[in-house]
C-alpha atoms as a PDB file:
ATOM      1  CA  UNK A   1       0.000   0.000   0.000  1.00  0.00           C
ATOM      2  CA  UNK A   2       1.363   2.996  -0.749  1.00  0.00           C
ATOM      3  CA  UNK A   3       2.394   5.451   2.368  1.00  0.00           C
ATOM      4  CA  UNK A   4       1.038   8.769  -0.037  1.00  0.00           C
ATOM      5  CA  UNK A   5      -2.806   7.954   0.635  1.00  0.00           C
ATOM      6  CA  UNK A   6      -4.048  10.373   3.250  1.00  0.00           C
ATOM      7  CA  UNK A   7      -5.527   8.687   6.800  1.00  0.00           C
ATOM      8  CA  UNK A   8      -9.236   9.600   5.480  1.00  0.00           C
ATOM      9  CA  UNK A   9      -8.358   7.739   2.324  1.00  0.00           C
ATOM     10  CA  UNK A  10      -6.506   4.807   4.174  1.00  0.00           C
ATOM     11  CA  UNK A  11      -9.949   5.115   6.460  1.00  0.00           C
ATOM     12  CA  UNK A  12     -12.222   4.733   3.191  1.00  0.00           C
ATOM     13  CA  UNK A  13      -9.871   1.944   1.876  1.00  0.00           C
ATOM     14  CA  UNK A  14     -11.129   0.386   4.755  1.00  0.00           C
ATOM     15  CA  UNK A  15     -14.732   1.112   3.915  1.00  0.00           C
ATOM     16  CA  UNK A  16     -14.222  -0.437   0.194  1.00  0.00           C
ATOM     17  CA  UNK A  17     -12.855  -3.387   1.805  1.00  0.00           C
ATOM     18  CA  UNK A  18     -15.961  -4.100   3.796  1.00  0.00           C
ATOM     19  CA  UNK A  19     -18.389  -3.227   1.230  1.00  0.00           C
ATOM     20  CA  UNK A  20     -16.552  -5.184  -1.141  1.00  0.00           C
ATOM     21  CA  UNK A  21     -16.649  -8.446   1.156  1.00  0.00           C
ATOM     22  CA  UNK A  22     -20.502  -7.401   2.338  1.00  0.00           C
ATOM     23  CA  UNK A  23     -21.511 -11.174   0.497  1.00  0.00           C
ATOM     24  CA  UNK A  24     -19.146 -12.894   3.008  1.00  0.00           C
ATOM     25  CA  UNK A  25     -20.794 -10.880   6.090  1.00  0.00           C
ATOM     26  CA  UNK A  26     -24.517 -11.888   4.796  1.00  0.00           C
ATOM     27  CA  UNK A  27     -23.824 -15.329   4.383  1.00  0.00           C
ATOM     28  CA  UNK A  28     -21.843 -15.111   7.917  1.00  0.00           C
ATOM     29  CA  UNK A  29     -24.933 -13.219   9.614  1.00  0.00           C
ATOM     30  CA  UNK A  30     -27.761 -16.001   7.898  1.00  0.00           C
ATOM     31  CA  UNK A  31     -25.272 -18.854   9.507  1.00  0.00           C
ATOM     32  CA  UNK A  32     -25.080 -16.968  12.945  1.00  0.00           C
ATOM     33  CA  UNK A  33     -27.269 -16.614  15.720  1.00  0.00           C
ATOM     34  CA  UNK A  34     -25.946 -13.466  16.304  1.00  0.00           C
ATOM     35  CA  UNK A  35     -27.194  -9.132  16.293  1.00  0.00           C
ATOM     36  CA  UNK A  36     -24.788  -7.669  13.860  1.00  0.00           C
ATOM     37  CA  UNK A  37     -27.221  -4.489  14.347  1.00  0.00           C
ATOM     38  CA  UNK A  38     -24.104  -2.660  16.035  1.00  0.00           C
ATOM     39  CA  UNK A  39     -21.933  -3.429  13.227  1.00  0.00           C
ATOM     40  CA  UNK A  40     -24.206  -2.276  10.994  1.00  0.00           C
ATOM     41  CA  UNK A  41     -24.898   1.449  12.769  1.00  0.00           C
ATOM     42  CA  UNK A  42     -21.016   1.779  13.108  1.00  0.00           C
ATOM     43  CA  UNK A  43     -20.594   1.101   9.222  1.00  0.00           C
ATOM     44  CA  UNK A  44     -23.742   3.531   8.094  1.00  0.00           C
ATOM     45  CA  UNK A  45     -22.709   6.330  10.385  1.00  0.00           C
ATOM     46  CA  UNK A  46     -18.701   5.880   9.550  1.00  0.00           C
ATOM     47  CA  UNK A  47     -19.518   5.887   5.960  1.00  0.00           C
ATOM     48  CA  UNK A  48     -22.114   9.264   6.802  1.00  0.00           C
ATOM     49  CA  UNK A  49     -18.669  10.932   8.888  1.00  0.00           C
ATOM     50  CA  UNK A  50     -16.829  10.608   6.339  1.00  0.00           C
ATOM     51  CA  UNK A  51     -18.898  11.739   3.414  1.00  0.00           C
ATOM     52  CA  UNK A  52     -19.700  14.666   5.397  1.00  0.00           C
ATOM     53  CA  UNK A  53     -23.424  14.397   6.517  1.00  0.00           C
ATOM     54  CA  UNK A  54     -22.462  13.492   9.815  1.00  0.00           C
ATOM     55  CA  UNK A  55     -20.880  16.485  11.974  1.00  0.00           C
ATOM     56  CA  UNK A  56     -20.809  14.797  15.387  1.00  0.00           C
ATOM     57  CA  UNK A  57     -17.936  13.190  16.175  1.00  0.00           C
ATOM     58  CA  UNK A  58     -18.941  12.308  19.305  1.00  0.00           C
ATOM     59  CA  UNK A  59     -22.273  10.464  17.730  1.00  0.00           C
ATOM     60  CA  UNK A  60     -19.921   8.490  15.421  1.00  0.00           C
ATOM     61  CA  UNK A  61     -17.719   7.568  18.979  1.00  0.00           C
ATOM     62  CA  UNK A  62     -21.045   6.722  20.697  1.00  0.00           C
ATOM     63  CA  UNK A  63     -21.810   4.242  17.729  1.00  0.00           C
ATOM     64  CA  UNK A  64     -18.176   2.731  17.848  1.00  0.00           C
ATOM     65  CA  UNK A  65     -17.889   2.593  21.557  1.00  0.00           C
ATOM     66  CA  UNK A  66     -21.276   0.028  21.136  1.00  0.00           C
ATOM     67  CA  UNK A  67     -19.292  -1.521  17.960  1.00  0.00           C
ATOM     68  CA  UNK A  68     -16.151  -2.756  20.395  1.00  0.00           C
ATOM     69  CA  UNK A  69     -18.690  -4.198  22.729  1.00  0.00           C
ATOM     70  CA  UNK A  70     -20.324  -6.297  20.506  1.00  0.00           C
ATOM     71  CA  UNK A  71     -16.843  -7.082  19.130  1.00  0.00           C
ATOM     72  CA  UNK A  72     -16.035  -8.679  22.513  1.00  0.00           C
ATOM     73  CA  UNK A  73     -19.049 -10.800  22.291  1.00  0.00           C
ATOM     74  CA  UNK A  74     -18.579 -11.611  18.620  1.00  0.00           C
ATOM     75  CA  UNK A  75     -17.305 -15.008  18.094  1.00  0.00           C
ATOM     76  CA  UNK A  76     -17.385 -15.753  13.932  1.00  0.00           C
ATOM     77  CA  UNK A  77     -17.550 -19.895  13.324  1.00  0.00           C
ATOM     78  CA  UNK A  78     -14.447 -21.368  12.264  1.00  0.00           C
ATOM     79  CA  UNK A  79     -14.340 -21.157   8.512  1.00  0.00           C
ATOM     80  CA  UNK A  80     -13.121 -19.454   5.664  1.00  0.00           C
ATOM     81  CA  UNK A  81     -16.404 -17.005   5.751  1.00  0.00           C
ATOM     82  CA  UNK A  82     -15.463 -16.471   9.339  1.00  0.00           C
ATOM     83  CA  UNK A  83     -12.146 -15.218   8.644  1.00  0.00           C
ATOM     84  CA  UNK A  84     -13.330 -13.115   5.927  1.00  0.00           C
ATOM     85  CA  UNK A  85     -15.513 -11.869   8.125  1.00  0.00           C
ATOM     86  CA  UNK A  86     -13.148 -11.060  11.141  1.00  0.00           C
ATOM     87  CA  UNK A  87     -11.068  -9.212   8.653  1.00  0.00           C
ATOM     88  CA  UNK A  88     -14.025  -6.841   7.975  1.00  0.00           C
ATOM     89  CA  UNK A  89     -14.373  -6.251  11.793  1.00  0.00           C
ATOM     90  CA  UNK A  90     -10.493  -5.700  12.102  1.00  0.00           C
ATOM     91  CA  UNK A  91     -10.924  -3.478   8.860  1.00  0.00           C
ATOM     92  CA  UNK A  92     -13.848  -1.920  10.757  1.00  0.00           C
ATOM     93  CA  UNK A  93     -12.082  -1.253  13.435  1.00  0.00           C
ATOM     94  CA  UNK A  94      -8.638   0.152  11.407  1.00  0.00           C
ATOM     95  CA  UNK A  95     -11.030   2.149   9.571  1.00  0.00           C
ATOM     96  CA  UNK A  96     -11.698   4.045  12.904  1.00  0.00           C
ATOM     97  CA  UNK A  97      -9.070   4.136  14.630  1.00  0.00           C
ATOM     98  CA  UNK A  98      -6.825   5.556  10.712  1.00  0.00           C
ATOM     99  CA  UNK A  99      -9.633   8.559  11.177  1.00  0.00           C
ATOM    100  CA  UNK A 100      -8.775   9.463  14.479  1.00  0.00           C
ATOM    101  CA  UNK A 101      -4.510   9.074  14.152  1.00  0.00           C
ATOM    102  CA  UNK A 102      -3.431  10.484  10.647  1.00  0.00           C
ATOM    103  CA  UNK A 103      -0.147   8.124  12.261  1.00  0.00           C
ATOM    104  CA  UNK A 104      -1.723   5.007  11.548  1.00  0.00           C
ATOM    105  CA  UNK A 105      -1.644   2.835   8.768  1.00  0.00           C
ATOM    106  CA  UNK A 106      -2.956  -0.480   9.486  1.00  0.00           C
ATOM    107  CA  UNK A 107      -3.258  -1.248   5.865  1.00  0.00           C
ATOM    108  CA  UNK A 108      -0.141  -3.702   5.224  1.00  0.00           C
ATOM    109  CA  UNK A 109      -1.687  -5.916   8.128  1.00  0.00           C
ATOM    110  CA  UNK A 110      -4.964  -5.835   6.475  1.00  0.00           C
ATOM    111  CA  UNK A 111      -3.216  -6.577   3.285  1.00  0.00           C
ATOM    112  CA  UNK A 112      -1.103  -9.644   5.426  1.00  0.00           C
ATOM    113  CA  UNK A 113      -4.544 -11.075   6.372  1.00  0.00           C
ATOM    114  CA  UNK A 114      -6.126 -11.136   2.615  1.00  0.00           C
ATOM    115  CA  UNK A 115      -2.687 -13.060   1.775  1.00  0.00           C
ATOM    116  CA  UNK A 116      -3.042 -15.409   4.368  1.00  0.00           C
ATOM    117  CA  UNK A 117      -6.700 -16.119   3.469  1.00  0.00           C
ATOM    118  CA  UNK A 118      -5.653 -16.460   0.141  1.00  0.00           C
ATOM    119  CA  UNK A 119      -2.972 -18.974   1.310  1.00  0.00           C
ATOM    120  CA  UNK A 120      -6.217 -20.929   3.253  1.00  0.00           C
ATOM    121  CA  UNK A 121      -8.191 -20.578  -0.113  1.00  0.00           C
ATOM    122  CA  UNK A 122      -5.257 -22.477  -2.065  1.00  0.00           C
ATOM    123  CA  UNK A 123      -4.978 -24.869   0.123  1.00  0.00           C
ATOM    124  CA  UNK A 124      -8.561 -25.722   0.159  1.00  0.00           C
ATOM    125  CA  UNK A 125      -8.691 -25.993  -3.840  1.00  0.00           C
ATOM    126  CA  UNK A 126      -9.570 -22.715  -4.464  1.00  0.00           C
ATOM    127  CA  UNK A 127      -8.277 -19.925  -7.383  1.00  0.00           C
ATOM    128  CA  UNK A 128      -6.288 -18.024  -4.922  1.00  0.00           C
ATOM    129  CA  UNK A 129      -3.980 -17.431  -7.485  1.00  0.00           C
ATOM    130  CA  UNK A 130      -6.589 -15.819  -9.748  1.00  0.00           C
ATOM    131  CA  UNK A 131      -8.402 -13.888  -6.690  1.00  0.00           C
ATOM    132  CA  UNK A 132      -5.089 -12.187  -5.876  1.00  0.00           C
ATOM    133  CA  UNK A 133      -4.427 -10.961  -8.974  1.00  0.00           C
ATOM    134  CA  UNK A 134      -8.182  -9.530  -9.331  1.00  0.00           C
ATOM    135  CA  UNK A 135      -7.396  -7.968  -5.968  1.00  0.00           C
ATOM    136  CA  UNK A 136      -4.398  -6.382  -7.221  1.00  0.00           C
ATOM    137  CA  UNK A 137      -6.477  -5.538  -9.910  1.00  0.00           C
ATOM    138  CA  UNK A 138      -8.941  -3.944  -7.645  1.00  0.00           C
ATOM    139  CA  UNK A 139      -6.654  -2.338  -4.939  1.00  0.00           C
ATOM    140  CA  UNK A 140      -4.854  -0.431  -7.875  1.00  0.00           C
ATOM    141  CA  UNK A 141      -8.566   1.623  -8.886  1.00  0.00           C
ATOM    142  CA  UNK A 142      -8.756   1.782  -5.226  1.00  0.00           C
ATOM    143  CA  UNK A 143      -6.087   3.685  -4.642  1.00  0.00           C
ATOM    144  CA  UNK A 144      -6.043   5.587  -7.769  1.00  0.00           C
ATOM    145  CA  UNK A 145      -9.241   7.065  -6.831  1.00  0.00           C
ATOM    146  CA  UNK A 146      -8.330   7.807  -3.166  1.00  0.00           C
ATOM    147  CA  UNK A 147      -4.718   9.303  -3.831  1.00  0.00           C
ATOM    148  CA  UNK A 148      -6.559  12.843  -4.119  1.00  0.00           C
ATOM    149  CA  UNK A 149      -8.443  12.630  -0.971  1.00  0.00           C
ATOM    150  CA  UNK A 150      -6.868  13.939   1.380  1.00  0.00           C
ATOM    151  CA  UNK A 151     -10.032  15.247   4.103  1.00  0.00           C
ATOM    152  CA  UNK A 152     -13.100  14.751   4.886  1.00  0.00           C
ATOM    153  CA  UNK A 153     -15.697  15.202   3.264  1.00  0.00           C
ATOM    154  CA  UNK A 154     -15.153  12.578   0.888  1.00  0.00           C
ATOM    155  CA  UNK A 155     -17.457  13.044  -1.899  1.00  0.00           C
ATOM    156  CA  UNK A 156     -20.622  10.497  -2.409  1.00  0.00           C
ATOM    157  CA  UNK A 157     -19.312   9.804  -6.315  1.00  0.00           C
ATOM    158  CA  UNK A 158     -15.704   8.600  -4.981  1.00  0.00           C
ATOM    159  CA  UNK A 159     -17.373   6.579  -2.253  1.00  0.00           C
ATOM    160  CA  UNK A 160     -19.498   4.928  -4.409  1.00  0.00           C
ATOM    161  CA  UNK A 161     -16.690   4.711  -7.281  1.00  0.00           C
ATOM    162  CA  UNK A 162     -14.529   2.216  -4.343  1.00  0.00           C
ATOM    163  CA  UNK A 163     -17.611   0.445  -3.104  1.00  0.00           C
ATOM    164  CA  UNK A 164     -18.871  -1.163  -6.283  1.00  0.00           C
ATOM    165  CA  UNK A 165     -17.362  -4.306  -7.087  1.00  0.00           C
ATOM    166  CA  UNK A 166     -19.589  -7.005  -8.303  1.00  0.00           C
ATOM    167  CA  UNK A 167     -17.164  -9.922  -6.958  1.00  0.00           C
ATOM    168  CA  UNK A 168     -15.586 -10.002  -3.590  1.00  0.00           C
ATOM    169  CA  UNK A 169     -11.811 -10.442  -2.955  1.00  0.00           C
ATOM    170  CA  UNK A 170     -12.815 -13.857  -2.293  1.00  0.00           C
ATOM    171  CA  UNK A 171     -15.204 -14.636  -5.334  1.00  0.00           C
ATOM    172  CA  UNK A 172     -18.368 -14.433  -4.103  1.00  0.00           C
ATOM    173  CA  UNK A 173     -20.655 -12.004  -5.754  1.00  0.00           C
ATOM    174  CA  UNK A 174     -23.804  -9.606  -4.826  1.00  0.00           C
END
């Protein structure tokens, strides 16, 4: 990952990430007997803070603060989808926590994690190979669309641009 994108655009790499892997979190919430509701408010008021339509930061803290308890209670079953899904609450969580220190960049451990699960796809059978390549593929227009941002608010068009990919990292699709 390159060190030039901005914290809010290392923040809304985050938010791609998640949105981009939102089949893996539907299929883990219908195998769960679990409330992702807190998850859920974290992700629609994070992606609202940083678009600029929501001006309390303390609101968004309120909603993140409920986010990290759930977290504690969150166990994900012990699967591929699990992991996936993990990742998205460690991205969730690196999202949050790249908005509030312009000093972090938890993006190469993010990036760590997708290689490992692609290392776990191989070895089941999977097309790892070919998944990391289209997630090259997709990181690169990620990044080329974020390397301008550089506050908040990030505009609804370049949100959008990042969040719509019609196959996840890990080849499921919407």
């Amino acid at each position: 990952m390159p060190s030039d994108l901005s914290h809010i655009a290392r923040s809304c790499w985050c938010l791609a990430l998640i949105q981009c892997c939102k089949p893996h979190i539907e299929l883990q919430k219908a195998e769960d007997n679990h409330d992702f509701t807190p998850w859920d408010k974290l992700l629609t008021k994070l992606n609202s803070w940083v678009s600029g339509e929501l001006k309390s930061a303390q609101n968004l803290e309120r909603f993140y603060q409920e986010f990290l308890t759930w977290q504690e209670n969150y166990e994900a079953a012990d699967s591929l989808n699990g992991r996936i899904t993990d990742l998205c609450i460690a991205a969730t969580s690196a999202a949050m926590d790249m908005l509030n220190d312009p000093e972090c960049d938890d993006l190469p451990l993010i990036r760590d994690t997708i290689g490992d699960l692609y290392s776990e796809l191989d070895q089941l059978g999977g097309d790892a190979e070919g998944l990391s390549s289209y997630a090259a593929d997709v990181f690169s227009e990620w990044e080329s669309t974020l390397r301008e941002v550089s506050q908040r608010p990030v505009s609804r068009t370049t949100l959008r641009q990042i969040s719509e990919t019609e196959v996840s990292l890990f080849g499921l699709s919407s």
